[in-house]
Protein backbone atom coordinates (compact mmCIF):
# COMPACT_ATOMS: atom_id res chain seq x y z
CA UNK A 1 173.17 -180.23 133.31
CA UNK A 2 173.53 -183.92 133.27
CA UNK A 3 169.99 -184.09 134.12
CA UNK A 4 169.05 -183.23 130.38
CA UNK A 5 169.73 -186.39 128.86
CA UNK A 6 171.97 -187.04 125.57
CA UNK A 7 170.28 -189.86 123.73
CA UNK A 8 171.99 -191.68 121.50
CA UNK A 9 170.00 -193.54 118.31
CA UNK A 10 171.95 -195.86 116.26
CA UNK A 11 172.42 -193.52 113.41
CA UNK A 12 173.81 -191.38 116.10
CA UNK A 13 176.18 -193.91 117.04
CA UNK A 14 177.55 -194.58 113.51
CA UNK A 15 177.46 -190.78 112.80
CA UNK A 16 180.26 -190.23 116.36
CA UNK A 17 182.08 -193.66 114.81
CA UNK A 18 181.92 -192.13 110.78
CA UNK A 19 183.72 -188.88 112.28
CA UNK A 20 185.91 -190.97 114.18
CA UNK A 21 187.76 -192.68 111.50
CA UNK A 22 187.43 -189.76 108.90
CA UNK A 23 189.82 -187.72 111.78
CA UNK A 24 192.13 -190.50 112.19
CA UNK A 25 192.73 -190.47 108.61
CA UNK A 26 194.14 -186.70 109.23
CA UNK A 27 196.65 -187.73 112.39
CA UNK A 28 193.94 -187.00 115.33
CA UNK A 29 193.12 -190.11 117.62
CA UNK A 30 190.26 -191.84 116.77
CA UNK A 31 188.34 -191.08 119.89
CA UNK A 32 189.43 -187.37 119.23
CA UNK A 33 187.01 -187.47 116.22
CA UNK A 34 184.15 -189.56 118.16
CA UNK A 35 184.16 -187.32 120.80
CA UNK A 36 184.03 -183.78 118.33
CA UNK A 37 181.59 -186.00 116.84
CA UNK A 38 179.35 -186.35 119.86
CA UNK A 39 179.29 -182.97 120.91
CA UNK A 40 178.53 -182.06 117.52
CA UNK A 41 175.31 -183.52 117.58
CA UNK A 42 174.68 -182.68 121.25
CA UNK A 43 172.30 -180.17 121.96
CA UNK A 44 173.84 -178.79 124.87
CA UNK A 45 177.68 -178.85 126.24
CA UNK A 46 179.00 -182.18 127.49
CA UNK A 47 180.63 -183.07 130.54
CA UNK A 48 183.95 -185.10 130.52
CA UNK A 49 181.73 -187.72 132.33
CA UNK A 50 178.80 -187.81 130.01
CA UNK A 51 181.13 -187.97 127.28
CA UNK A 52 183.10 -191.32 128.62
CA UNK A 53 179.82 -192.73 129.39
CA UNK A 54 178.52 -192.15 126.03
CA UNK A 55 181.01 -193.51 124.60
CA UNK A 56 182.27 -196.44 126.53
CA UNK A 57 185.83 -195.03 127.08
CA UNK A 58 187.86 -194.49 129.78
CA UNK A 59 188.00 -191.01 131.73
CA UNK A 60 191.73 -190.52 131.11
CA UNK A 61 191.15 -191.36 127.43
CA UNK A 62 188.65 -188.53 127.20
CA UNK A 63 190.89 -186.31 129.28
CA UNK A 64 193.64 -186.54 127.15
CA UNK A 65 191.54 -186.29 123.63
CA UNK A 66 189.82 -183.16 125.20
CA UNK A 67 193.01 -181.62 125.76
CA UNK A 68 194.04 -182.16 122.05
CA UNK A 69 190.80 -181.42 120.84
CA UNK A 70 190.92 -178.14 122.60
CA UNK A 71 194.48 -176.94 121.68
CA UNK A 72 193.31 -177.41 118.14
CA UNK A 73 190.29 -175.16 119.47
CA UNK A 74 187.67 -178.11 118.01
CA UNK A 75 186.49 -177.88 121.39
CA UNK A 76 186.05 -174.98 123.58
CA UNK A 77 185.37 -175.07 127.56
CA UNK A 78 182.16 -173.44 128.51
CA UNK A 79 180.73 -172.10 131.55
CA UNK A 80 177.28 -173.81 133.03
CA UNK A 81 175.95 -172.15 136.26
CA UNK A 82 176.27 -173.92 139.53
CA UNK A 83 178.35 -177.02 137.67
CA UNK A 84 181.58 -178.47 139.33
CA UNK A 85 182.53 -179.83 136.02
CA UNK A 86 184.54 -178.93 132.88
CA UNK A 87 181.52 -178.70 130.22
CA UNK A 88 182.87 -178.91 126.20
CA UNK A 89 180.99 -177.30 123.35
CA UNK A 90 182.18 -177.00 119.31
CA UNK A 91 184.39 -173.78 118.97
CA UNK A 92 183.51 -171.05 116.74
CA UNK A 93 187.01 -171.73 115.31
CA UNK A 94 186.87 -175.36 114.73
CA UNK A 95 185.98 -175.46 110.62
CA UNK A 96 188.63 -172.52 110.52
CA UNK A 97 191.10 -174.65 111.95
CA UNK A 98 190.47 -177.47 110.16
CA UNK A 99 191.10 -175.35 107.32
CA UNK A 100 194.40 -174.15 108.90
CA UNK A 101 195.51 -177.74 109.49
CA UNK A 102 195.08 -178.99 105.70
CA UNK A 103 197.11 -175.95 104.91
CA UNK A 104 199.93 -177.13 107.21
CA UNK A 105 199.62 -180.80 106.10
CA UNK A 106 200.01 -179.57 102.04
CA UNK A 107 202.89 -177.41 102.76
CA UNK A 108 204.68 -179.96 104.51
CA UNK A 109 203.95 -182.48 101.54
CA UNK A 110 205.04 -179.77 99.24
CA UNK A 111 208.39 -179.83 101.00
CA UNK A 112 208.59 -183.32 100.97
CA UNK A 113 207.96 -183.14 96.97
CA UNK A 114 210.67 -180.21 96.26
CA UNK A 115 212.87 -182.55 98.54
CA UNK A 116 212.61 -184.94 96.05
CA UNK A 117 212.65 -183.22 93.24
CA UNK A 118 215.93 -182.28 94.19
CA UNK A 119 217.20 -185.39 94.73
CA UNK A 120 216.31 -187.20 91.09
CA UNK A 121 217.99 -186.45 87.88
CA UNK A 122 215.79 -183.56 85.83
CA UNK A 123 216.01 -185.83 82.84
CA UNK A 124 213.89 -188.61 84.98
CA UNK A 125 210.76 -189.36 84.15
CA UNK A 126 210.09 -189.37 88.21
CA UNK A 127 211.06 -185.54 88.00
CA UNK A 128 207.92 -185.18 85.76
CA UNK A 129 206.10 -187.04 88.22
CA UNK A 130 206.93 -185.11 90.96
CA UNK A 131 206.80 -181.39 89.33
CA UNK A 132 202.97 -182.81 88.73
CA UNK A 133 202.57 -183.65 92.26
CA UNK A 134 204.16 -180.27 93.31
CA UNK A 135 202.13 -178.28 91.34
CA UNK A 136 199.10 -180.19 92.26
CA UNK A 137 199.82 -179.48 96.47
CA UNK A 138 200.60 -176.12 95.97
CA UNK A 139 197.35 -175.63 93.80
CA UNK A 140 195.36 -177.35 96.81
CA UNK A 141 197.25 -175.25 99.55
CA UNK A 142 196.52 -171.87 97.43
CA UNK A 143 192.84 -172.74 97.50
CA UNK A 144 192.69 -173.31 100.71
CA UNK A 145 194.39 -169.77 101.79
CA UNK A 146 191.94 -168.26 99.50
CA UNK A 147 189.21 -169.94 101.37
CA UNK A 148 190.39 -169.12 104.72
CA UNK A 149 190.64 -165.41 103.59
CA UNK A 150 187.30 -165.57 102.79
């Protein structure tokens, strides 16, 4: 499959680098999001190979960003006839777990909020600061339920 060739423009490039740094932001490795960022934009699956080549990183970085990728099923394997090699294509779940994952990250800042809520006076005016910020991650975690639902 390797014979097809994966071209990379410029706008390409800052595209993979864009998605990189917006998935850092969330906890992922940086080269986590460049790589769900190149096989976004690939036309076909991508080898482990094609995909360090592409983007100037080591083979055991890719490895072990393919292996976190894919147990947040961003990334699925897929089957190509007659290839030797592990071949990675977008999951039907990724956008679902994405979803999933902001839910997680709000409830755990929701804890962190009641946490210290409970640890400052009522009368406070940090209590009123945090009851707002409570109210405002639970609002944003209910949303997001309602959207995966959907």
């Amino acid at each position: 499959m390797d014979d097809i060739a994966i071209v990379l423009t410029e706008d390409k490039y800052r595209f993979i680098e864009k998605m990189g740094l917006y998935y850092e932001n969330y906890g992922l490795p940086r080269i986590g999001g460049r790589i769900l960022g190149l096989v976004l934009i690939a036309d076909r699956p991508v080898s482990g190979e094609e995909i360090a080549r592409l983007l100037r990183v080591s083979r055991s970085s890719v490895s072990t960003n393919l292996r976190l990728l894919l147990s947040f099923v961003f990334l699925e394997k897929v089957a190509v006839p007659v290839e030797r090699s592990d071949y990675f294509a977008v999951s039907e779940l990724a956008w679902r777990n994405t979803i999933k994952m902001r839910i997680e990250a709000y409830r755990n800042l929701q804890g962190i909020a009641e946490q210290g809520l409970a640890a400052c006076d009522p009368d406070a005016s940090s209590s009123g600061r945090l009851l707002e910020m409570l109210r405002w991650v639970k609002a944003l975690a209910e949303s997001h339920e309602k959207l995966l639902a959907e």
